[in-house]
C-alpha atoms as a PDB file:
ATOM      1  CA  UNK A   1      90.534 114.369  82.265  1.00  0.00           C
ATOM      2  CA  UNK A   2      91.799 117.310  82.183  1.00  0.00           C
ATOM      3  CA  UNK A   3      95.463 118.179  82.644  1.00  0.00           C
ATOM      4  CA  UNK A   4      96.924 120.913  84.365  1.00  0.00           C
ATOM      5  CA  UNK A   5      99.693 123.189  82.502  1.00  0.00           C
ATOM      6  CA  UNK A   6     103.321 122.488  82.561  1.00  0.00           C
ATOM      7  CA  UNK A   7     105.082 124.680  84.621  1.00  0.00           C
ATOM      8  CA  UNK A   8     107.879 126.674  83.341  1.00  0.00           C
ATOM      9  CA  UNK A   9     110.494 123.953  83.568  1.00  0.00           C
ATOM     10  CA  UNK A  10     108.220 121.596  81.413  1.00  0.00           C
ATOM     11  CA  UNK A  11     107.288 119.295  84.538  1.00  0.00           C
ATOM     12  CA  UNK A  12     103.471 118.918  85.698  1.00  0.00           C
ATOM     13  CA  UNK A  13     103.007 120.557  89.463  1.00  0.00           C
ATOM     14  CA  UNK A  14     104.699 118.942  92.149  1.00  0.00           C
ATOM     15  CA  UNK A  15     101.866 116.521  93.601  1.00  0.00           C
ATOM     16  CA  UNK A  16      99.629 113.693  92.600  1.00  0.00           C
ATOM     17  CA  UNK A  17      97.580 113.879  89.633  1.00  0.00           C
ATOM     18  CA  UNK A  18      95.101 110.653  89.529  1.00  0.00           C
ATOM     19  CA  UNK A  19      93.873 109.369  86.208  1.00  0.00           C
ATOM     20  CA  UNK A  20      93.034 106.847  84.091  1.00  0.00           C
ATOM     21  CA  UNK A  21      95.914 104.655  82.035  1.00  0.00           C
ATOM     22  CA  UNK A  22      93.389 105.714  79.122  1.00  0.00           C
ATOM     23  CA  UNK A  23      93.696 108.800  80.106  1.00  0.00           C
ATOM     24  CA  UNK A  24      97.986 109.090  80.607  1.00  0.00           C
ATOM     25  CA  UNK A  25      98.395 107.544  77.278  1.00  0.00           C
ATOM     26  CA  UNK A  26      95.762 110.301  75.852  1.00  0.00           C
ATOM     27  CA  UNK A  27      97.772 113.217  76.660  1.00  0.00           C
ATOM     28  CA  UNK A  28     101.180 111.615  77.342  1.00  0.00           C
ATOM     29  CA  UNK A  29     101.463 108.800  75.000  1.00  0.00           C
ATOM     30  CA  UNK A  30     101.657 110.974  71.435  1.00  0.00           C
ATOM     31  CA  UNK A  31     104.115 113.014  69.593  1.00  0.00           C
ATOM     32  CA  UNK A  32     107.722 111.671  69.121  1.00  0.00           C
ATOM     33  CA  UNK A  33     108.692 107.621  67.899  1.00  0.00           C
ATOM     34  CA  UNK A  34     110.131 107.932  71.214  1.00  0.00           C
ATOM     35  CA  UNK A  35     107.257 108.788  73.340  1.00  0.00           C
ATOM     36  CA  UNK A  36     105.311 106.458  71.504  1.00  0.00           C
ATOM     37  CA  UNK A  37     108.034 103.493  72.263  1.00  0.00           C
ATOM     38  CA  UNK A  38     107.731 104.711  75.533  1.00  0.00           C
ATOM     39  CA  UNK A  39     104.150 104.253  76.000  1.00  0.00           C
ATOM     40  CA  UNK A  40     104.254 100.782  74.819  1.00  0.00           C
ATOM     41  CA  UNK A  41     106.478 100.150  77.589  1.00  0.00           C
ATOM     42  CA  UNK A  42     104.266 101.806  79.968  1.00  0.00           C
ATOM     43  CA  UNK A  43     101.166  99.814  78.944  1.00  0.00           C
ATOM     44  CA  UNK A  44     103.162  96.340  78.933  1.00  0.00           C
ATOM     45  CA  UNK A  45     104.460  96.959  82.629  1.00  0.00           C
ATOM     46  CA  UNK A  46     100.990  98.061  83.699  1.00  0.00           C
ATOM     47  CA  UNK A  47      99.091  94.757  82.165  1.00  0.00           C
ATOM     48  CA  UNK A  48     101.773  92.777  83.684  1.00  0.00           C
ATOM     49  CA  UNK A  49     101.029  94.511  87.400  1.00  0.00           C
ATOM     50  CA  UNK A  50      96.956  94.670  86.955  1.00  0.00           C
ATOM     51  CA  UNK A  51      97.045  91.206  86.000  1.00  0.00           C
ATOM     52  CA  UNK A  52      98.486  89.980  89.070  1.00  0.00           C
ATOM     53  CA  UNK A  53      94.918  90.512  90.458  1.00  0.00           C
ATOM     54  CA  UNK A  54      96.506  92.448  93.455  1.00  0.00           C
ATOM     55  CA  UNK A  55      97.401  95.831  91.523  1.00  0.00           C
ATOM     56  CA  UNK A  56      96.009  98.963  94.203  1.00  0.00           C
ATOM     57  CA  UNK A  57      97.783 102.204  92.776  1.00  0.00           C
ATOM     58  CA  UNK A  58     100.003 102.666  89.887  1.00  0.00           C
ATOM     59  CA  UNK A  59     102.526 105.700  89.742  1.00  0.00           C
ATOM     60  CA  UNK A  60     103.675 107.087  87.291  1.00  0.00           C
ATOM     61  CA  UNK A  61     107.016 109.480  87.020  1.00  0.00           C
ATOM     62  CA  UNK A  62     110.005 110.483  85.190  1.00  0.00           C
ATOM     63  CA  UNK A  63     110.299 111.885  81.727  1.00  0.00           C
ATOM     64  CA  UNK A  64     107.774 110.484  80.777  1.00  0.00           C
ATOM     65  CA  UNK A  65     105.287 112.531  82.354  1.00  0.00           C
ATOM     66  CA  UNK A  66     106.770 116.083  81.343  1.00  0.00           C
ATOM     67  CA  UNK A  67     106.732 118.151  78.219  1.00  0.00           C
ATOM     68  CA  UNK A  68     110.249 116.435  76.973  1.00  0.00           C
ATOM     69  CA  UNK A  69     109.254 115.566  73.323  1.00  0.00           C
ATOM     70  CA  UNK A  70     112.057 112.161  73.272  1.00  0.00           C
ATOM     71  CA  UNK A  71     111.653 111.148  76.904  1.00  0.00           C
ATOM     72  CA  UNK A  72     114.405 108.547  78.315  1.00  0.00           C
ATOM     73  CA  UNK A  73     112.554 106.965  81.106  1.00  0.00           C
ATOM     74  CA  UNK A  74     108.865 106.203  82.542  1.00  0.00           C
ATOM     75  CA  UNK A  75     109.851 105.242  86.238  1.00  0.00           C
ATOM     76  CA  UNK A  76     106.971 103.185  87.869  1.00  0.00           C
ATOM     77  CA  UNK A  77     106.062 101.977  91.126  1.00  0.00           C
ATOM     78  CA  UNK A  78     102.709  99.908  92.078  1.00  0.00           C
ATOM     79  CA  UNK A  79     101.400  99.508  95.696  1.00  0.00           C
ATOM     80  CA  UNK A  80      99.558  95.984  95.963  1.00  0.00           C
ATOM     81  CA  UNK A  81      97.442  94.288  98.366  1.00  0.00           C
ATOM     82  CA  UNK A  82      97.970  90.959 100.269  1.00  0.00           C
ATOM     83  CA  UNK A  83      96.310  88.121  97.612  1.00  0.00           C
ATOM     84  CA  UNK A  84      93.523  86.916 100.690  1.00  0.00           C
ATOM     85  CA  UNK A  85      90.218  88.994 100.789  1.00  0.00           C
ATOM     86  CA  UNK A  86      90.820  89.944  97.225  1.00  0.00           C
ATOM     87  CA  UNK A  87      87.380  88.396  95.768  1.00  0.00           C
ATOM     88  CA  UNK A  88      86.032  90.399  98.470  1.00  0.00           C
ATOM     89  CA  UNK A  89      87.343  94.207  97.129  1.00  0.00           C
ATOM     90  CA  UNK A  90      86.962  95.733  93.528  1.00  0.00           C
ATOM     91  CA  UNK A  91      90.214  97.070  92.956  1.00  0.00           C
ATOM     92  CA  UNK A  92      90.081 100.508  90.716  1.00  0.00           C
ATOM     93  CA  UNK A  93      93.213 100.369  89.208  1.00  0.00           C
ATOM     94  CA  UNK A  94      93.724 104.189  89.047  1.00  0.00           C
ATOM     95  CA  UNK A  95      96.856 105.743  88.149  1.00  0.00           C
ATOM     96  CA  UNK A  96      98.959 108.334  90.122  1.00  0.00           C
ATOM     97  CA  UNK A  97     101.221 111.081  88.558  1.00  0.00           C
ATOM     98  CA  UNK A  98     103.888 111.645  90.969  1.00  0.00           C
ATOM     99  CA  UNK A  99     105.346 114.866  90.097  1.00  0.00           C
ATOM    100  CA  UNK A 100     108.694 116.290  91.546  1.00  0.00           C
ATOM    101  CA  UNK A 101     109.971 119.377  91.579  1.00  0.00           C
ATOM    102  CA  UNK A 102     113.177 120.007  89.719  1.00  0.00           C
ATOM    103  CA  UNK A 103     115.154 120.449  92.160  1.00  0.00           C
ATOM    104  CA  UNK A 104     113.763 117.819  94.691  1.00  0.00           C
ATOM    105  CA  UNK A 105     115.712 114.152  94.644  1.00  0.00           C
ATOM    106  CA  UNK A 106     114.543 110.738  96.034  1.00  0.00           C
ATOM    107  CA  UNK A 107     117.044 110.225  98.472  1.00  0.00           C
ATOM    108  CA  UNK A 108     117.733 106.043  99.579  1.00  0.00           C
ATOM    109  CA  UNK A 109     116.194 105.373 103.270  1.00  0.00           C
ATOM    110  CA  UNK A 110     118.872 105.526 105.708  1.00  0.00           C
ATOM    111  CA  UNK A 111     119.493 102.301 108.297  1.00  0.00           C
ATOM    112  CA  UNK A 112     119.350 103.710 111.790  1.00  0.00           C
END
């Protein structure tokens, strides 16, 4: 896969960048004890989702995923489908990079 640059901040460009876990811990998963810690974490949480047999999308965010050599986070999320119909489906188990601008915050959904 290839990766596209940093921007001048250090993050990737704000959108989704799909890949591989092979592929994340390629490019994201060397350099500092740290980010190396990190990644461990990163794989555990993902075997724990994909072998739940219901894992659709894994995303990926936070530190982690930006040019900060001791990242302090990997933030996760996975979307999952309903257990029935599942021997019917081959699920790809493809990973999203969510990335966020700088500036941009995840607000909490407001009641109405």
């Amino acid at each position: 896969m290839v990766w596209p640059d940093f921007n001048e901040l250090g993050d990737l460009p704000v959108g989704i960048h799909r890949a591989k876990l092979a592929d994340v811990v390629a490019h994201f998963g060397r350099g500092s004890a740290q980010r190396v810690a990190v990644t461990g974490r990163l794989e555990r949480i993902y075997e724990l989702a994909r072998i739940s047999g219901c894992l659709q999308r894994f995303i990926v965010f936070g530190s982690y995923v930006t040019a900060e050599p001791n990242p302090h986070d990997v933030v996760v999320g996975w979307v999952v489908t309903h257990p029935t119909g599942l021997s019917q489906m081959r699920l790809s188990g493809d990973l999203e990079l969510s990335a966020l601008g700088q500036r941009e915050q995840i607000r909490p959904h407001s009641p109405r």
